[in-house]
N, C-alpha and C. Protein backbone atom coordinates (compact mmCIF):
# COMPACT_ATOMS: atom_id res chain seq x y z
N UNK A 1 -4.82 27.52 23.34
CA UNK A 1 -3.97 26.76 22.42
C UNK A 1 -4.02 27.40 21.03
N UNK A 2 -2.94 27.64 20.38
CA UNK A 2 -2.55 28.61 19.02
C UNK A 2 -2.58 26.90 18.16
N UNK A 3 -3.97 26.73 17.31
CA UNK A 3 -4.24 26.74 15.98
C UNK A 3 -3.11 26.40 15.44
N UNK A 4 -2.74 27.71 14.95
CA UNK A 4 -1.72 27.42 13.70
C UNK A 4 -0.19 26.62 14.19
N UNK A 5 -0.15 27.42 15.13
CA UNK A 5 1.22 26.62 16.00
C UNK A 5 1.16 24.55 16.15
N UNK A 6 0.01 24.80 16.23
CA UNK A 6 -0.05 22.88 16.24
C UNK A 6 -0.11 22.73 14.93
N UNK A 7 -0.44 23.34 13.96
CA UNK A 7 -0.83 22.48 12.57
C UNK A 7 0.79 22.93 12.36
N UNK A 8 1.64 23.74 12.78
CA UNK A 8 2.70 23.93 12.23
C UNK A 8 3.98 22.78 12.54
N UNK A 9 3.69 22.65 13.91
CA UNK A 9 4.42 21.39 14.59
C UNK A 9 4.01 20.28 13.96
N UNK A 10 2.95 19.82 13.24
CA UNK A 10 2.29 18.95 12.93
C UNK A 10 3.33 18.37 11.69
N UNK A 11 3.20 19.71 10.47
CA UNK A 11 4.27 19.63 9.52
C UNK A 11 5.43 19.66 9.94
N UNK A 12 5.79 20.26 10.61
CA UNK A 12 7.57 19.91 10.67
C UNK A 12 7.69 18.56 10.87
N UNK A 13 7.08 17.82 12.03
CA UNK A 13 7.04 16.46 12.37
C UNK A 13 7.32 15.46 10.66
N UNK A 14 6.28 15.98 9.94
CA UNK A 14 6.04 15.22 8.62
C UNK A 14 7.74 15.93 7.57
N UNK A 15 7.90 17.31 8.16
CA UNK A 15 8.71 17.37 7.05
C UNK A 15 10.46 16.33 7.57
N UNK A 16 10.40 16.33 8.17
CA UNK A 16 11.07 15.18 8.97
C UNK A 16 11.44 13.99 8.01
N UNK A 17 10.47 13.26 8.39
CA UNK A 17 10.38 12.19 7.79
C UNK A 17 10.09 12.21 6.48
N UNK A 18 9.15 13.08 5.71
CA UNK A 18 9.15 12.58 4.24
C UNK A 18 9.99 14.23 3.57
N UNK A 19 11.00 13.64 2.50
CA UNK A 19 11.18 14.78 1.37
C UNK A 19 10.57 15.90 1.39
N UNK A 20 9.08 15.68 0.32
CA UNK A 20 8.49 16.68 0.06
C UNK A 20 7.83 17.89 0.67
N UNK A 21 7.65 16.66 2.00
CA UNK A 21 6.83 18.24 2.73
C UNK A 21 7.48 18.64 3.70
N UNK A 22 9.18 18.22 3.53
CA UNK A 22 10.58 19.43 4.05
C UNK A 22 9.94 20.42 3.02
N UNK A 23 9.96 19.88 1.68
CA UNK A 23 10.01 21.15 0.60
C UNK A 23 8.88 21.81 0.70
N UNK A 24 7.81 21.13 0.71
CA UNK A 24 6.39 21.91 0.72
C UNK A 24 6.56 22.84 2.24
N UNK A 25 7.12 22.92 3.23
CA UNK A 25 7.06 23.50 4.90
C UNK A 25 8.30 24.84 4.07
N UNK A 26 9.28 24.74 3.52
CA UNK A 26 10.07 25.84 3.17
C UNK A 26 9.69 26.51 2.13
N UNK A 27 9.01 25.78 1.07
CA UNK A 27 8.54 26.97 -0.11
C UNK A 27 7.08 26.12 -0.91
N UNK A 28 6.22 26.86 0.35
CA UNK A 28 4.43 26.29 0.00
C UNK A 28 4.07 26.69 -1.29
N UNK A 29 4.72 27.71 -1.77
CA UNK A 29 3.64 28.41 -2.45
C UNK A 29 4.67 27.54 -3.55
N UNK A 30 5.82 27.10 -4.16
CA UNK A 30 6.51 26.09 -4.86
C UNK A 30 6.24 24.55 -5.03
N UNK A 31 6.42 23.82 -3.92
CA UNK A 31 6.27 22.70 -3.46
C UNK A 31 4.35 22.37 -3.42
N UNK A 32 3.64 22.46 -4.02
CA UNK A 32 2.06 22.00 -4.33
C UNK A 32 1.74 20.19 -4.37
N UNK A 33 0.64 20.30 -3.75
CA UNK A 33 0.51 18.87 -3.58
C UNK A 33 -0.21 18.77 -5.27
N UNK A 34 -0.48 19.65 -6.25
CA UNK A 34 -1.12 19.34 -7.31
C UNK A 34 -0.08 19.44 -8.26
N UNK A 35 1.12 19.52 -8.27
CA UNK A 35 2.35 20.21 -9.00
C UNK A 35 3.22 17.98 -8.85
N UNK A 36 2.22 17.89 -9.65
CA UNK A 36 3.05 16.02 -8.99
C UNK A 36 4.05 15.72 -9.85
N UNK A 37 4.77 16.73 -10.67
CA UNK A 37 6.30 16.41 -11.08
C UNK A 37 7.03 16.14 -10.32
N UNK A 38 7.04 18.00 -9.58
CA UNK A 38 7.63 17.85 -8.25
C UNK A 38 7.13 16.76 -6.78
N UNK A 39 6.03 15.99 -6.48
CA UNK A 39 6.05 15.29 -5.77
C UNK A 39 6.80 14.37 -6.59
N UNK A 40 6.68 13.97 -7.26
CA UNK A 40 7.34 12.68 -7.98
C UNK A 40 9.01 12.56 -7.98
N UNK A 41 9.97 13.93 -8.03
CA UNK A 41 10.82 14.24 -8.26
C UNK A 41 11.09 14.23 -6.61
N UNK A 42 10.40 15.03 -5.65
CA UNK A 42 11.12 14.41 -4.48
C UNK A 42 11.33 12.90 -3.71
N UNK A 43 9.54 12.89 -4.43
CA UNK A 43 9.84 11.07 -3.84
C UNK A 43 11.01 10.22 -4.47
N UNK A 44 11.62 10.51 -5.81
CA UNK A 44 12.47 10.03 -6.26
C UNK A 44 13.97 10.01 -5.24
N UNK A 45 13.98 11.37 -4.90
CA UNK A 45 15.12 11.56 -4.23
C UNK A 45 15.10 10.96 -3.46
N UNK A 46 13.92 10.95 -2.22
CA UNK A 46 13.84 10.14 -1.14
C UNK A 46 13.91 9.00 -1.35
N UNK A 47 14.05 8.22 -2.28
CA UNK A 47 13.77 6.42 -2.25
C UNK A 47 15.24 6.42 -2.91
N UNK A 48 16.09 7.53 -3.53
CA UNK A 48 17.44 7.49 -4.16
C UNK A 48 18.37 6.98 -2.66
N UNK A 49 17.68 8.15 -1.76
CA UNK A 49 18.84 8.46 -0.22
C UNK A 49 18.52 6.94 0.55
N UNK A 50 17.35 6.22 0.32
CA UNK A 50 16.98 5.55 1.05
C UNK A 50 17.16 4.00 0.55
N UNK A 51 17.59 3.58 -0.66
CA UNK A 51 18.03 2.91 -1.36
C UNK A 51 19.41 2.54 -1.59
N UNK A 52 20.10 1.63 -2.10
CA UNK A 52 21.78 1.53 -2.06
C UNK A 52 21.84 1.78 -3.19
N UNK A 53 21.45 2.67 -4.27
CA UNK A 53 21.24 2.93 -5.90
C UNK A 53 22.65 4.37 -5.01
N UNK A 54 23.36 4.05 -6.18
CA UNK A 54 24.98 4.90 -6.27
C UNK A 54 24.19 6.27 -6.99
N UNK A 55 23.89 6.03 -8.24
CA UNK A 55 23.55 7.03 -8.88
C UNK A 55 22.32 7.43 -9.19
N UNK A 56 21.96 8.60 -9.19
CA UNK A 56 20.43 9.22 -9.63
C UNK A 56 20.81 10.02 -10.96
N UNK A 57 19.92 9.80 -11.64
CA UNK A 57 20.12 10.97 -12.79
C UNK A 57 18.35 11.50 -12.58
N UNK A 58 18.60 13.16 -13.09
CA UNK A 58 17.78 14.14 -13.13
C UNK A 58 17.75 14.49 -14.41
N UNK A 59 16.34 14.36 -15.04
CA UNK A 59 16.53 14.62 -16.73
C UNK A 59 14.93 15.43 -16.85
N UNK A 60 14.79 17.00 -16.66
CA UNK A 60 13.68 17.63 -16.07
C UNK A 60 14.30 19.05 -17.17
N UNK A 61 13.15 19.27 -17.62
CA UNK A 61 12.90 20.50 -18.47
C UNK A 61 13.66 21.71 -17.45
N UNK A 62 14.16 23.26 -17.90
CA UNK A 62 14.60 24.30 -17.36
C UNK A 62 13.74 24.92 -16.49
N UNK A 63 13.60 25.31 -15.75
CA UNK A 63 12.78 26.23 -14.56
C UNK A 63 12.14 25.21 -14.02
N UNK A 64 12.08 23.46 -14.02
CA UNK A 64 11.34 22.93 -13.20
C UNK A 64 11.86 22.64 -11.71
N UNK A 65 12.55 23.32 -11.24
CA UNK A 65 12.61 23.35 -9.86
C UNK A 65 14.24 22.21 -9.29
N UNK A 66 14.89 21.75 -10.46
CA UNK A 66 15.93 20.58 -9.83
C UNK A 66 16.90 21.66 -8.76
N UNK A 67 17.50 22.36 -9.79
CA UNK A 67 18.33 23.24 -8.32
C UNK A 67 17.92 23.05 -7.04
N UNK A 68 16.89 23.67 -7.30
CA UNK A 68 15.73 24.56 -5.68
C UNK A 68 16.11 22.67 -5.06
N UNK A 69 15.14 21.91 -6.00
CA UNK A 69 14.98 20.38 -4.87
C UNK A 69 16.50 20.23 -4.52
N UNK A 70 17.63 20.06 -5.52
CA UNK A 70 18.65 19.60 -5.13
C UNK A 70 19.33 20.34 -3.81
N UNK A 71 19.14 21.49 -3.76
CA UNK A 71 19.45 22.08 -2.55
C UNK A 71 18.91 21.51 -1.30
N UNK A 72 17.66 21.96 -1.67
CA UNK A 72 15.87 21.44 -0.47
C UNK A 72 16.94 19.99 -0.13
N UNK A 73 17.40 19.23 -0.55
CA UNK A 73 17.65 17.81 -0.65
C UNK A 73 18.82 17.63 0.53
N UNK A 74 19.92 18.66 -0.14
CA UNK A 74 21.01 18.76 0.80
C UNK A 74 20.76 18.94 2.28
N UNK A 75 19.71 19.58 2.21
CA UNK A 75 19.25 20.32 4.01
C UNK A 75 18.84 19.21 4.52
N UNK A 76 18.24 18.24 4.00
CA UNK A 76 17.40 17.62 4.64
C UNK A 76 17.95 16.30 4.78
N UNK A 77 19.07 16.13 3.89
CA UNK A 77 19.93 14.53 4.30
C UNK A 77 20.79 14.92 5.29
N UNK A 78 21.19 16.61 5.28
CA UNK A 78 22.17 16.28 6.59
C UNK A 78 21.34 16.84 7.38
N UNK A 79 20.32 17.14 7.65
CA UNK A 79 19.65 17.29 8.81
C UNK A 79 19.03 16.06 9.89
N UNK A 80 18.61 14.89 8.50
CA UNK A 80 18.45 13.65 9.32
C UNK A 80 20.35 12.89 9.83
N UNK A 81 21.17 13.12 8.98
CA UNK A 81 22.05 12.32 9.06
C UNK A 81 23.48 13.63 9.15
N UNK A 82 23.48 13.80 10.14
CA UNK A 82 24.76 15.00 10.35
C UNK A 82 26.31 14.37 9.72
N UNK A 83 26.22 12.97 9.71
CA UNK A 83 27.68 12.54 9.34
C UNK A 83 28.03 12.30 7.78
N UNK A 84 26.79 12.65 7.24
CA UNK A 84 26.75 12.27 5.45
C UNK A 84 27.92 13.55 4.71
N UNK A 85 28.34 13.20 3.55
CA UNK A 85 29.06 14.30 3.24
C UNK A 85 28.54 14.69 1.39
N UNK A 86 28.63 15.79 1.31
CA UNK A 86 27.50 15.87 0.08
C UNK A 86 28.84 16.72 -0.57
N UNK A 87 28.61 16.52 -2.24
CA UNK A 87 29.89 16.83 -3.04
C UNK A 87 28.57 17.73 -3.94
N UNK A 88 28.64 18.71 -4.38
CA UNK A 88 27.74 19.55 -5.45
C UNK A 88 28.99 19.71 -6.86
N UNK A 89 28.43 19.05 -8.02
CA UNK A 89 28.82 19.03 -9.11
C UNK A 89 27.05 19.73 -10.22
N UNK A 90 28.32 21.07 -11.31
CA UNK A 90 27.39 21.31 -11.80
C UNK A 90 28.38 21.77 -13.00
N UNK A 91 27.68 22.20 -14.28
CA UNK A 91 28.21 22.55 -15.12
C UNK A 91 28.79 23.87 -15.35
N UNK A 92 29.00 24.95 -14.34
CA UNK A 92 29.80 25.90 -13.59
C UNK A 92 29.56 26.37 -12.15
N UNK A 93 31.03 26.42 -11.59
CA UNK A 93 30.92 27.10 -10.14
C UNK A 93 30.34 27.67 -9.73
N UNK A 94 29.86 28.76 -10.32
CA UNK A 94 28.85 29.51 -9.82
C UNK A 94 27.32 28.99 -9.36
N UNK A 95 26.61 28.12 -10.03
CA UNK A 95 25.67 27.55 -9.82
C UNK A 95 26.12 26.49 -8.35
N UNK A 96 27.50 25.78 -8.60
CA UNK A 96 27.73 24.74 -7.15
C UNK A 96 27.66 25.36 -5.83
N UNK A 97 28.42 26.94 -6.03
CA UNK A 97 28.79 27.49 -4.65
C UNK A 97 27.54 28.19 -4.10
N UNK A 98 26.42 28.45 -5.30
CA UNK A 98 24.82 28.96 -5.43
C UNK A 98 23.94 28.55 -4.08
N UNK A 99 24.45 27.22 -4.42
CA UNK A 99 23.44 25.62 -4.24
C UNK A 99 24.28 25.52 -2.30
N UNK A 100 25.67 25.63 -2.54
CA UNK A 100 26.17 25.10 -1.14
C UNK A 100 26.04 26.96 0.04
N UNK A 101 25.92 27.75 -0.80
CA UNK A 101 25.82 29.42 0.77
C UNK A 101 24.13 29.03 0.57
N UNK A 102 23.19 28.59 -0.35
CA UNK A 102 22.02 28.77 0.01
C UNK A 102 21.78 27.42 1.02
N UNK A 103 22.27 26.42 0.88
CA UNK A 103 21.91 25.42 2.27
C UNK A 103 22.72 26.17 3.73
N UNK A 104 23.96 26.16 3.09
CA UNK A 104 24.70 26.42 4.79
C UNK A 104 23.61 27.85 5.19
N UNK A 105 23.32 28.60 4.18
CA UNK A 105 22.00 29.88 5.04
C UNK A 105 21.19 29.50 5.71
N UNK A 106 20.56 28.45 5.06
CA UNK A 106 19.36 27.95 5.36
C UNK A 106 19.64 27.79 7.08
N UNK A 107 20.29 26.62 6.80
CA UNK A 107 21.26 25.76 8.07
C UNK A 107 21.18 26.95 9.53
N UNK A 108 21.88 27.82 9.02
CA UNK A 108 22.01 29.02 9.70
C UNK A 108 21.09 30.02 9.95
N UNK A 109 20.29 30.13 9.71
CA UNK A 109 19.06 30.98 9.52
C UNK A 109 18.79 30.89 10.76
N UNK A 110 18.07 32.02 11.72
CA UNK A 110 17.38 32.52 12.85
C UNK A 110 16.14 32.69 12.84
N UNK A 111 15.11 31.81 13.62
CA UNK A 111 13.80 32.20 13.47
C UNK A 111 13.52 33.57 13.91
N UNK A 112 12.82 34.46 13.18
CA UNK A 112 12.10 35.49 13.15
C UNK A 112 10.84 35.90 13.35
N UNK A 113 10.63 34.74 12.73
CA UNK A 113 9.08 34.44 13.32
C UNK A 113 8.00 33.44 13.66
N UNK A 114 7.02 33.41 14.72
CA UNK A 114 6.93 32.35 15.46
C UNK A 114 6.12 31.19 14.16
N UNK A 115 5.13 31.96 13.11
CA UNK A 115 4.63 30.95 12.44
C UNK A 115 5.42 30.76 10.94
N UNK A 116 6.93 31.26 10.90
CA UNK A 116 7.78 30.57 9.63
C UNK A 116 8.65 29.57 9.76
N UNK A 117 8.30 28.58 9.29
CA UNK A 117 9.17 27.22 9.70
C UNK A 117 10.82 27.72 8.98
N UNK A 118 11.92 27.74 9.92
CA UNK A 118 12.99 27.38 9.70
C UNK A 118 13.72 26.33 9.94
N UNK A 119 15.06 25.72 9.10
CA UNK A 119 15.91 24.40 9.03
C UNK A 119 15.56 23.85 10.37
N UNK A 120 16.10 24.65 11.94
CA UNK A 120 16.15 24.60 12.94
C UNK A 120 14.96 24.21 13.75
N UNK A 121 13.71 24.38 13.07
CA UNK A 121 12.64 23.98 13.56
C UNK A 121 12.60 22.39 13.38
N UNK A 122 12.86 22.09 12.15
CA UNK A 122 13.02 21.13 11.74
C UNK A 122 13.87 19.67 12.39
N UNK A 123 15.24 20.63 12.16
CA UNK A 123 16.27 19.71 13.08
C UNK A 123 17.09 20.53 13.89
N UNK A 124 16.68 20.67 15.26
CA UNK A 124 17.14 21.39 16.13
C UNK A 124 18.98 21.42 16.41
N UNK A 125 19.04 19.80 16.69
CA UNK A 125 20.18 20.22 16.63
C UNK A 125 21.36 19.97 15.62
N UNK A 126 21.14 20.58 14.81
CA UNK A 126 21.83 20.78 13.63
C UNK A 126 22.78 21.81 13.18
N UNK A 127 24.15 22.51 13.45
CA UNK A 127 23.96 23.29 13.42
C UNK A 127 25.70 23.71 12.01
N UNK A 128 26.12 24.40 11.82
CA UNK A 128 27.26 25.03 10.83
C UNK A 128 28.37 25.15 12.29
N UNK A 129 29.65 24.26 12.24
CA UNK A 129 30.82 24.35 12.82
C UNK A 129 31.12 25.62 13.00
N UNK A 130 31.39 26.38 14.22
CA UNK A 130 32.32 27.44 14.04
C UNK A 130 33.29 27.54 14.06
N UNK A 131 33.38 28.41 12.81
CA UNK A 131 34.29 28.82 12.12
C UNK A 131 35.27 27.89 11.08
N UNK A 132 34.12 26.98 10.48
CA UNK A 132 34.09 26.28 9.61
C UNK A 132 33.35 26.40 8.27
N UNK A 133 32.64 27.79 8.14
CA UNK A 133 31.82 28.00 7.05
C UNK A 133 31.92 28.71 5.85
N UNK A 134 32.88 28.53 5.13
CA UNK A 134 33.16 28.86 4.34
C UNK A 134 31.75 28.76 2.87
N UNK A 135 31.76 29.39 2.30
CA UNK A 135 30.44 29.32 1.15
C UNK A 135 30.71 28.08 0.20
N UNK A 136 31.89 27.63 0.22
CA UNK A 136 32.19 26.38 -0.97
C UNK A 136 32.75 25.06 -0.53
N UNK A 137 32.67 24.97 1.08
CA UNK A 137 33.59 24.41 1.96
C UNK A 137 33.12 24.67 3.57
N UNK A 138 32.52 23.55 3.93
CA UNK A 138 32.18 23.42 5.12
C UNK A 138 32.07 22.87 5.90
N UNK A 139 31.56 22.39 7.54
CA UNK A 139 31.09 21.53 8.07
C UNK A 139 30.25 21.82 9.24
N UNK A 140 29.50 20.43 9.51
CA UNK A 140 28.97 20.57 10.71
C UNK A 140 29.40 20.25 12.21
N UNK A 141 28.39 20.99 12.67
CA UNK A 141 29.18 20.68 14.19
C UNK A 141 29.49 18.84 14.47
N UNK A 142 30.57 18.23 15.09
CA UNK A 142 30.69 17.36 15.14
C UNK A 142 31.08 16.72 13.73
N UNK A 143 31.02 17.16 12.69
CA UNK A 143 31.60 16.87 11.38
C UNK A 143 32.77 17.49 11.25
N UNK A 144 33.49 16.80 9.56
CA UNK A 144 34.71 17.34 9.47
C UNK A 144 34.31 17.51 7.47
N UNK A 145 33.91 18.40 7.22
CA UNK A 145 34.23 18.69 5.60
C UNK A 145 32.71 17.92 4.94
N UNK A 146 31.46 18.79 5.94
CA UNK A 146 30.73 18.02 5.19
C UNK A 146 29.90 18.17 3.68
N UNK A 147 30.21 19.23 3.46
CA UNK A 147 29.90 19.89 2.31
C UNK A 147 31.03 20.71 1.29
N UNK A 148 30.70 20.43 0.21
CA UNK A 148 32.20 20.65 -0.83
C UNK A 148 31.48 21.04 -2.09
N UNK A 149 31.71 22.38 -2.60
CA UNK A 149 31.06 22.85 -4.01
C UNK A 149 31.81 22.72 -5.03
């Protein structure tokens, strides 16, 4: 029995269900259990998605990680919930369409290797419509337009 392979299944299981340690399983060396802005900032999100609260506001110093989570965020609401539809608003395009080819990648990504957790490990069946993937404009399988930059 491979060790690491169970402690790895172990986390995906958890990144599942809670926010952060989606984020902590995709970028460990980012996502720190001692870094408790960022726990605080995902648990926020998670009790935002999980709550009937319309609006969240994000009010976080430069380089503290909102992009990265807001992305991390996108993967992981439509990974539990394939029928959600997520709108990315930012103060230029470039940063929205940034935020929507780095999830649909993610989304899309091929494991390479047996101990790097990818989206797909996560939520198997999850997957980018073909020939629906446009970088600013997309959907999932069984969806219709679920992502819009």
């Amino acid at each position: 029995m491979d060790k690491e392979l169970v402690q790895l299944g172990a986390k995906i299981e958890l990144a599942r269900r809670k926010f952060f340690f989606y984020c902590n399983l995709k970028a460990p060396n980012f996502y720190k259990q001692d870094r408790e802005y960022l726990v605080e900032l995902c648990n926020e999100f998670q009790n935002f998605y999980e709550s009937d609260d319309e609006v969240l506001i994000v009010n976080e110093p430069p380089r503290h990680g909102k992009s990265r989570t807001a992305g991390l965020f996108v993967e992981w609401v439509l990974g539990n919930n394939q029928n959600e539809k997520i709108m990315t608003g930012s103060y230029n395009e470039t940063l929205s369409t940034m935020i929507s080819k780095n999830v649909r990648n993610s989304i899309q990504e091929e494991k390479a290797d047996k101990y790097k957790p990818v989206f797909s490990d996560v939520f198997p069946e999850v997957r980018i419509k073909h020939g629906d993937g446009a970088m600013n404009l997309w959907s999932l399988e069984g969806g219709y337009n679920n992502y819009l930059a």
